[in-house]
C-alpha atoms as a PDB file:
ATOM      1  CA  UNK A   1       1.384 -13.161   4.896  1.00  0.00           C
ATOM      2  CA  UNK A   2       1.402 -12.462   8.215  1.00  0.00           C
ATOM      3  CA  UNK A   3       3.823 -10.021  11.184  1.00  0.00           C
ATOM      4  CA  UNK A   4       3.400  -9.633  14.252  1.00  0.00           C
ATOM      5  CA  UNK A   5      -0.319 -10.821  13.829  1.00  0.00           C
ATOM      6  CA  UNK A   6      -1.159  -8.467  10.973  1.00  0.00           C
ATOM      7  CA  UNK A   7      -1.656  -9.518   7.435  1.00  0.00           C
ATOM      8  CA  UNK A   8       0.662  -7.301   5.225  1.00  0.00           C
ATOM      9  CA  UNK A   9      -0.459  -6.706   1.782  1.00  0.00           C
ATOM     10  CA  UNK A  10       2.440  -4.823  -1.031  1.00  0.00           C
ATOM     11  CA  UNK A  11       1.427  -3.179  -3.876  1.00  0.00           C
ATOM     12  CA  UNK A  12       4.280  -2.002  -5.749  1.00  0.00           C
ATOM     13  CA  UNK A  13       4.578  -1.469  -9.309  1.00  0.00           C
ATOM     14  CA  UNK A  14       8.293  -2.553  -9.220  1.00  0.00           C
ATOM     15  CA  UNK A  15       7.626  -5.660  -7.317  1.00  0.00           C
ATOM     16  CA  UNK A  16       6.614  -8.495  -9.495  1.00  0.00           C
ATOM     17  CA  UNK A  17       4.306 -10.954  -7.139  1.00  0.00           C
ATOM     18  CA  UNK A  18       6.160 -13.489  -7.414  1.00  0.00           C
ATOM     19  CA  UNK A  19       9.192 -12.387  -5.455  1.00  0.00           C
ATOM     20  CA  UNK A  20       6.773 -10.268  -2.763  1.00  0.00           C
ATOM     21  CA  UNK A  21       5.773 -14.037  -2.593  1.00  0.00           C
ATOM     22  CA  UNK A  22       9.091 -15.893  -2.306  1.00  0.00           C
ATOM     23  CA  UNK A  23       9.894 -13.089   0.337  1.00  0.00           C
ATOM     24  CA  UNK A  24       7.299 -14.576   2.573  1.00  0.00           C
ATOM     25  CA  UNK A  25       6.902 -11.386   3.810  1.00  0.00           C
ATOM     26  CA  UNK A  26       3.885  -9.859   1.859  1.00  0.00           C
ATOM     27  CA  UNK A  27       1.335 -11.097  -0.456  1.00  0.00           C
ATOM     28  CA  UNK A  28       0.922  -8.550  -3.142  1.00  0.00           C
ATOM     29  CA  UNK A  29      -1.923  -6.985  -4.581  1.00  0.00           C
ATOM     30  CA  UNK A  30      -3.196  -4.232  -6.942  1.00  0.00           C
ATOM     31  CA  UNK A  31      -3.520  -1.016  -4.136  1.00  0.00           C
ATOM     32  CA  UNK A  32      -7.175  -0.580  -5.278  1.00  0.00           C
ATOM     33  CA  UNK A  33      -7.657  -3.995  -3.874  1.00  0.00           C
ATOM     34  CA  UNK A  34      -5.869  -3.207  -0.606  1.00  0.00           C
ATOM     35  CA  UNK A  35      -6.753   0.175   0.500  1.00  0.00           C
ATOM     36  CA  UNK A  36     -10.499  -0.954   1.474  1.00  0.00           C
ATOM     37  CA  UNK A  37      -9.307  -3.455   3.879  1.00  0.00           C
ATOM     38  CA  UNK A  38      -6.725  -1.884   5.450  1.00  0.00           C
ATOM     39  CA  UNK A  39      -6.436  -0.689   8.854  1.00  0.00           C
ATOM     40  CA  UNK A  40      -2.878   1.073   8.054  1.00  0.00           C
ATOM     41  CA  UNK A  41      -1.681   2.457   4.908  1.00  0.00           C
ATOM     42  CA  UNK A  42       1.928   3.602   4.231  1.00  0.00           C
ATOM     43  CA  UNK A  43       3.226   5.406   1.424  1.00  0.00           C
ATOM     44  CA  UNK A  44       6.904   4.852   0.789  1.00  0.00           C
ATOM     45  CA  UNK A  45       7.247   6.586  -2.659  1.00  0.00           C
ATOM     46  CA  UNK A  46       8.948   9.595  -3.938  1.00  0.00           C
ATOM     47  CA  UNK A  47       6.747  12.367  -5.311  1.00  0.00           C
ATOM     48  CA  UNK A  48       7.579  11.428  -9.417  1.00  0.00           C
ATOM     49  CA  UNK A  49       4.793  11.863 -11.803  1.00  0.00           C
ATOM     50  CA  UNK A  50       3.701   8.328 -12.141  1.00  0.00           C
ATOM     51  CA  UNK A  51       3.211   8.324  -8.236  1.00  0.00           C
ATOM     52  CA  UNK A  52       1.618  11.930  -8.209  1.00  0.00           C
ATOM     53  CA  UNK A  53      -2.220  11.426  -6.723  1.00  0.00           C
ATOM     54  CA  UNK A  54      -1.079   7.912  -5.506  1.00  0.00           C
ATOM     55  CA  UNK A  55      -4.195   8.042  -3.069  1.00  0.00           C
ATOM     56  CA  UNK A  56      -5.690  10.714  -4.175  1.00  0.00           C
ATOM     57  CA  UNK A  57      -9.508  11.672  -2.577  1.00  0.00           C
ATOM     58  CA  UNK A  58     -11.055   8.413  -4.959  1.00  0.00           C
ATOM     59  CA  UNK A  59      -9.227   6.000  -2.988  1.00  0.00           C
ATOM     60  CA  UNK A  60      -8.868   7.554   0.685  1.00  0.00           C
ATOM     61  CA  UNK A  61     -12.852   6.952   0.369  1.00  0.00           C
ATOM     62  CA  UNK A  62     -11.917   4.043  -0.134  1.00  0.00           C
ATOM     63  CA  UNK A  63     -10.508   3.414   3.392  1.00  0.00           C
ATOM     64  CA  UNK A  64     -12.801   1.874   6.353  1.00  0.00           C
ATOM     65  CA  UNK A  65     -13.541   3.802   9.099  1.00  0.00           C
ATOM     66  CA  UNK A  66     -10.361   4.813  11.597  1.00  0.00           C
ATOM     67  CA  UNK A  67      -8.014   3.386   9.000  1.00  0.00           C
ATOM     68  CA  UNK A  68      -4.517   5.236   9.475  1.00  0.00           C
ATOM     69  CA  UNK A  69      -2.519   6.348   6.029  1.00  0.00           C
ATOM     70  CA  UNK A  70       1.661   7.389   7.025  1.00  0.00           C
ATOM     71  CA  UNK A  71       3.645   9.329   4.233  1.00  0.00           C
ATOM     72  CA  UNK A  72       6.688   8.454   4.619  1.00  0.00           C
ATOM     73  CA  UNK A  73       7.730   9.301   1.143  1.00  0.00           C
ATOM     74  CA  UNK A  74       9.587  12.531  -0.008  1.00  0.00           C
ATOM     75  CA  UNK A  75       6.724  14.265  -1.480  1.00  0.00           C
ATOM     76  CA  UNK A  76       6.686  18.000  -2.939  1.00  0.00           C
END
């Protein structure tokens, strides 16, 4: 999917594909899959144990060069 010119990708456990889909908003995708070809990563998530280490170092190595992550989430 695409906004303003940018491809938006959603990974969210919560979400099931189908209705990121039938948004027409955002195609979703596992975040393992996303995070190397992003450009911008936001985090919208609570700190909760199943989101604690979320990107943790494994995946931020993950992310291309000059790739941008914004936590916007209420973390501890």
């Amino acid at each position: 999917m695409r906004s303003h010119g940018a491809r938006v990708l959603l990974s969210d456990p919560y979400v099931p594909a189908e209705e990121a889909a039938r948004s027409g908003r955002a195609g979703a995708v596992p975040l393992g899959r996303a995070v190397p070809s992003a450009e911008l990563v936001t985090v919208h998530a609570p700190e909760l144990p199943e989101t604690r280490g979320l990107l943790d170092g494994r995946r931020l190595a993950l992310l291309r060069d000059g790739a941008v992550v914004v936590n916007t989430g209420a973390r501890g």
